[in-house]
Protein backbone atom coordinates (compact mmCIF):
# COMPACT_ATOMS: atom_id res chain seq x y z
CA UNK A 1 156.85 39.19 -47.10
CA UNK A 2 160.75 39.38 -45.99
CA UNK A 3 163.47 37.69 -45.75
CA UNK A 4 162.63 36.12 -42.16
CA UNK A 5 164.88 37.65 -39.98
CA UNK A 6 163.63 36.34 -36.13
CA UNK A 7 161.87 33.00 -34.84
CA UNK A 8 160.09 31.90 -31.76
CA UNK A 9 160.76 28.66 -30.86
CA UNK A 10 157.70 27.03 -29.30
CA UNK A 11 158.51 23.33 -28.34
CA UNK A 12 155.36 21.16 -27.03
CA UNK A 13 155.21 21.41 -23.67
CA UNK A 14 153.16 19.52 -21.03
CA UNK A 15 151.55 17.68 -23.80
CA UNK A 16 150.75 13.81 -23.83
CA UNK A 17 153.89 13.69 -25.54
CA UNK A 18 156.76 16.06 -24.64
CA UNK A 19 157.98 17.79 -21.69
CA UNK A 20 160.43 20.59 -22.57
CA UNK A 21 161.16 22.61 -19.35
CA UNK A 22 162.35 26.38 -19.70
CA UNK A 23 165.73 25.86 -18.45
CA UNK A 24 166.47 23.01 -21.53
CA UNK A 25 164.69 24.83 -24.22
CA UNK A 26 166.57 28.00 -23.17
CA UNK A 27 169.89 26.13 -23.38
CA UNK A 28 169.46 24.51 -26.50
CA UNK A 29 168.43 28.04 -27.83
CA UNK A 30 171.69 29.29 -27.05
CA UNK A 31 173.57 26.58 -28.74
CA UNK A 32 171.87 26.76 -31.48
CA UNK A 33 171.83 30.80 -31.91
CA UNK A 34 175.84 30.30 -31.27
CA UNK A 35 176.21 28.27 -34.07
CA UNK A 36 174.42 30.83 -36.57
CA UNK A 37 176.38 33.50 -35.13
CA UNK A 38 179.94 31.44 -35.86
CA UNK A 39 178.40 30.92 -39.46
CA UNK A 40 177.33 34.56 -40.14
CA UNK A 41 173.64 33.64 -40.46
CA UNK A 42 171.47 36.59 -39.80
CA UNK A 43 168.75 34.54 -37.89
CA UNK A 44 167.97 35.09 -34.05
CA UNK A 45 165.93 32.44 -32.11
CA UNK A 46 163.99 33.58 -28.93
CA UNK A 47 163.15 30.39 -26.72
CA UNK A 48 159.14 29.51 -26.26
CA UNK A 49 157.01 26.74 -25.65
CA UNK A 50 153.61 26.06 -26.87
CA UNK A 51 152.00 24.96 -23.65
CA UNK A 52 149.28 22.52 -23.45
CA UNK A 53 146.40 23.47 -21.35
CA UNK A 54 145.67 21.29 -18.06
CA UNK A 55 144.04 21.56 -14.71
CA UNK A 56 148.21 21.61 -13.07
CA UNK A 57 148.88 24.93 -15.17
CA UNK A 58 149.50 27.25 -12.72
CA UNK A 59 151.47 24.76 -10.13
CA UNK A 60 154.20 24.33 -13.07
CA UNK A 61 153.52 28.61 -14.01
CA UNK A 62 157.84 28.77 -12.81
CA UNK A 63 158.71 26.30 -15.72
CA UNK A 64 156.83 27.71 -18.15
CA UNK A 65 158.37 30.51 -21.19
CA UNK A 66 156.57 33.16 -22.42
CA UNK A 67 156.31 34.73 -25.96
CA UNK A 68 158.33 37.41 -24.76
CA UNK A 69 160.72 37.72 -22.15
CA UNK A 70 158.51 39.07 -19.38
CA UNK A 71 156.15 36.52 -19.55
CA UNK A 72 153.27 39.21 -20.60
CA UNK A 73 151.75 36.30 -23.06
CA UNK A 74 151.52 32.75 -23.20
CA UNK A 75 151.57 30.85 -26.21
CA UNK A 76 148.66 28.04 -25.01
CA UNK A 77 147.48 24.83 -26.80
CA UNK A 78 143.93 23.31 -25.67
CA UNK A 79 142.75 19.76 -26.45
CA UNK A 80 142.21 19.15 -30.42
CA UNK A 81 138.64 17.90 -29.57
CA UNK A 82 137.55 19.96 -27.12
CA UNK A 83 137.58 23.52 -25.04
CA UNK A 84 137.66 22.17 -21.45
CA UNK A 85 134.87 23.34 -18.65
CA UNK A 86 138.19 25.04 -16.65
CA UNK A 87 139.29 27.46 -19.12
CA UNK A 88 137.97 30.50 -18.38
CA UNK A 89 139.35 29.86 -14.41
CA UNK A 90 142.49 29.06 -15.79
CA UNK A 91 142.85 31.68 -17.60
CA UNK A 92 141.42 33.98 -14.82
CA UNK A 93 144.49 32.54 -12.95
CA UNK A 94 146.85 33.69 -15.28
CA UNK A 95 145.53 36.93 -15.73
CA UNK A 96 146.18 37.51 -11.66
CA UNK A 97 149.92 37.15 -12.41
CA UNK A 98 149.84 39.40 -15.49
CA UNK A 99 149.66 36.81 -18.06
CA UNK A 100 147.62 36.70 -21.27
CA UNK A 101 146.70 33.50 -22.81
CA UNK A 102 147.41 33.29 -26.86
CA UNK A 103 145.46 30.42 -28.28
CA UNK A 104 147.35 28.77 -30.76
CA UNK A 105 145.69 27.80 -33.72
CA UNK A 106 141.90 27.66 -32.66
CA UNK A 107 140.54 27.16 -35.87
CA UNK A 108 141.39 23.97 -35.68
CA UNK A 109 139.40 23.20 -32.62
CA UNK A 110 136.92 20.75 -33.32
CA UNK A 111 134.69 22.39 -30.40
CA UNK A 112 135.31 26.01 -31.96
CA UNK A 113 135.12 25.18 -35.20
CA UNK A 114 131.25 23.95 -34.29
CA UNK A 115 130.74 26.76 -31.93
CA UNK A 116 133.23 29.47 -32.94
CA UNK A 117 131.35 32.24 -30.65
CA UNK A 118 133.45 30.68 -27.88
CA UNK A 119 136.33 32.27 -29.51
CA UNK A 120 134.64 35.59 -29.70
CA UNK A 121 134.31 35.39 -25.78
CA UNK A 122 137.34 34.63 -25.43
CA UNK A 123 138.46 37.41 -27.40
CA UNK A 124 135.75 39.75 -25.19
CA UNK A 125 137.94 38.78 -22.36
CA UNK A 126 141.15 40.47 -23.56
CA UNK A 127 142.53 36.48 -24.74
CA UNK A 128 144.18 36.87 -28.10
CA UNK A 129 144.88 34.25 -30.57
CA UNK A 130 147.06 33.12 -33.37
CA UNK A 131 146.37 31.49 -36.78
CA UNK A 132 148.34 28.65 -38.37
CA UNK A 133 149.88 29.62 -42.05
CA UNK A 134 148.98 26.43 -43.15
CA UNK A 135 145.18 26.52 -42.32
CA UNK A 136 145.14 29.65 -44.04
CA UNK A 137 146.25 28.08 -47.00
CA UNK A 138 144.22 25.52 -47.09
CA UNK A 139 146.81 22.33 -46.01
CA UNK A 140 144.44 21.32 -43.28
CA UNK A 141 141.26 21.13 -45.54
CA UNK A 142 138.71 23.42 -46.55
CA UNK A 143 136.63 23.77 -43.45
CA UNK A 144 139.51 24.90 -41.16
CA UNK A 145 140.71 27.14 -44.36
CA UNK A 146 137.28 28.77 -44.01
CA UNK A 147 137.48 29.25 -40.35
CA UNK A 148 140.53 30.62 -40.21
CA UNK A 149 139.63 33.29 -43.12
CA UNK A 150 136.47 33.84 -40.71
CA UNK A 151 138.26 34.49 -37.47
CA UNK A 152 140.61 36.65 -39.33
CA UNK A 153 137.71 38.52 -40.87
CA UNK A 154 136.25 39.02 -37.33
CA UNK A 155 139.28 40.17 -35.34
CA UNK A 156 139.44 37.25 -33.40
CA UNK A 157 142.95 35.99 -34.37
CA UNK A 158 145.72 38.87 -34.21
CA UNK A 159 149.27 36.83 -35.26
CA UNK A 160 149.83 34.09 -37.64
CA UNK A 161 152.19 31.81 -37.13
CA UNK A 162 153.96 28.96 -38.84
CA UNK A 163 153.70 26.42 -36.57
CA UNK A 164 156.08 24.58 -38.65
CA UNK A 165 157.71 20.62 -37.29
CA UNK A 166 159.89 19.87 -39.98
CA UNK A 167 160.52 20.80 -43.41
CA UNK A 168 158.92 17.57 -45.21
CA UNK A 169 155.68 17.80 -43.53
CA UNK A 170 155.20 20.41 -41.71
CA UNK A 171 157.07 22.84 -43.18
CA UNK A 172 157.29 27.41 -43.35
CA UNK A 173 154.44 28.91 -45.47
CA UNK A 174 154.41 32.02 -44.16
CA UNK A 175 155.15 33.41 -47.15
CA UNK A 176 151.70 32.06 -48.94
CA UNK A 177 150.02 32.87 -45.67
CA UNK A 178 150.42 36.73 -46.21
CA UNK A 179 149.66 36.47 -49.85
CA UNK A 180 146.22 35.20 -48.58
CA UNK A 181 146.30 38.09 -45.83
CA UNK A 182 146.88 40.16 -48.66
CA UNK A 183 144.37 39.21 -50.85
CA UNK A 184 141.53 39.19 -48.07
CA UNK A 185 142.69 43.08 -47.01
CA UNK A 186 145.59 45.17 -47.70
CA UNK A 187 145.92 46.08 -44.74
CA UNK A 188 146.25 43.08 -43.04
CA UNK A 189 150.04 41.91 -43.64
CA UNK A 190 151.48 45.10 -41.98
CA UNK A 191 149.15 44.56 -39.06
CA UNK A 192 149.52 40.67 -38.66
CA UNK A 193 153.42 41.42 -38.96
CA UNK A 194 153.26 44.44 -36.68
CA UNK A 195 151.25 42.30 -34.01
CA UNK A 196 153.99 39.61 -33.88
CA UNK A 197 156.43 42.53 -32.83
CA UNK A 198 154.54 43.80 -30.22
CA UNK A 199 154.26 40.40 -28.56
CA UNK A 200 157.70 39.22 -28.68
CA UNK A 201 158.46 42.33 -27.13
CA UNK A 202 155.44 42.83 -24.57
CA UNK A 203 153.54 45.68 -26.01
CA UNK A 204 150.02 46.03 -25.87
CA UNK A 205 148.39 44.29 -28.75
CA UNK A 206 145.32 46.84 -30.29
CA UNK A 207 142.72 44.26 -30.92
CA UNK A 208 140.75 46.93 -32.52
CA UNK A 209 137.14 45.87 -33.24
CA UNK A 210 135.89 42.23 -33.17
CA UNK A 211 132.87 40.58 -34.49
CA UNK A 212 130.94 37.53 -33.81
CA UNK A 213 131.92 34.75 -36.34
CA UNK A 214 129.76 33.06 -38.54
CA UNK A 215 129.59 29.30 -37.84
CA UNK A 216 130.29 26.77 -40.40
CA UNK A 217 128.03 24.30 -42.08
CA UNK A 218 130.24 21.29 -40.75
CA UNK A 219 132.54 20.57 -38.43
CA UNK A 220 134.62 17.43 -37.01
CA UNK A 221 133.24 16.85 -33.70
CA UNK A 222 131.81 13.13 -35.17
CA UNK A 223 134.54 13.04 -38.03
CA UNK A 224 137.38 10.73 -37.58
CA UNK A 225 140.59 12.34 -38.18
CA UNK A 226 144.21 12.52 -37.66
CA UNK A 227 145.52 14.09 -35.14
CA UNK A 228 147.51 16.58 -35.42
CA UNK A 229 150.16 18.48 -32.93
């Protein structure tokens, strides 16, 4: 992989935690994109949010950022635990003004992970999906390392992303992530990396052929453990 050239920024948003409207996210984008321009750093941040699914989605649809600048795609968060009864009408909603949901990292869904045909049904619906870097390198554990390598496997997840917080913890391994792309298929770096163009700049995203995934021997819907955002 590159030198990385371009990042989304996808602030938590409408969380139980953070509120980052458009107009502030935008704004702080700019300042910050100024300030690598004045320094001659080749880097160009696109403002985002990673919005966390509720039942007051579409009454809030003004404040919300897209992946790309038409609002074509949606990067969307659902509950850690669970994949709430009023998904598929939310995202029915959407769909009426020409949005499509991307799930962010839904292998590690504690629902999915037990029932991961609910992402293939998702995925049935035209609802694509992206994969964190770190489960696909194994930071999260094992099981969500094999889920991810499943839903890749299956077609069910189309970008991955870093979904990094900060450089101690939660840091870029995007580079590791494609060597495991890599090493799964060949072909899959150039069409991960080709993917994440396409949204950031509204294209249609081929989603080629998917397959039901297989499910896992365990999952974490009776395992305590920490949460993660």
């Amino acid at each position: 992989m590159g030198l990385i050239r371009y990042i989304l920024a996808t602030p938590h948003h409408m969380d139980r935690h953070y509120l980052n409207h458009a107009g502030d996210v935008v704004a702080a984008v700019e300042a910050f994109q100024a300030e690598l321009d004045v320094n001659d750093i080749p880097l160009t941040i696109f403002p985002g949010q990673e919005v966390h699914l509720n039942g007051q989605l579409m009454e809030k649809v003004d404040d919300l950022l897209g992946i790309d600048t038409g609002r074509h795609y949606l990067l969307l968060e659902l509950p850690h635990e669970m994949v709430p009864s009023y998904l598929d009408e939310m995202i029915f909603q959407l769909s009426c003004v020409g949005i499509t949901p991307v799930i962010a990292h839904p292998e590690r869904n504690a629902q999915i992970i037990a029932e991961p045909q609910r992402l293939y049904k998702l995925a049935e619906d035209g609802v694509l999906a992206q994969v964190t870097a770190t489960s696909l390198v194994g930071t999260f554990g094992d099981q969500v390392q094999r889920t991810a390598k499943e839903f890749v496997k299956c077609g069910l997840v189309q970008v991955v992303a870093s979904d990094a917080h900060t450089l101690k913890n939660r840091g870029f391994a995007m580079t590791k992530a494609y060597d495991v792309l890599n090493e799964m298929n060949s072909e899959y770096p150039e069409r991960f990396a080709t993917n994440a163009r396409d949204l950031l700049n509204g294209e249609q995203i081929d989603m080629g052929q998917i397959e039901i995934p297989r499910k896992q021997r365990k999952h974490w819907l009776f395992q305590k453990k920490e949460r993660v955002k």
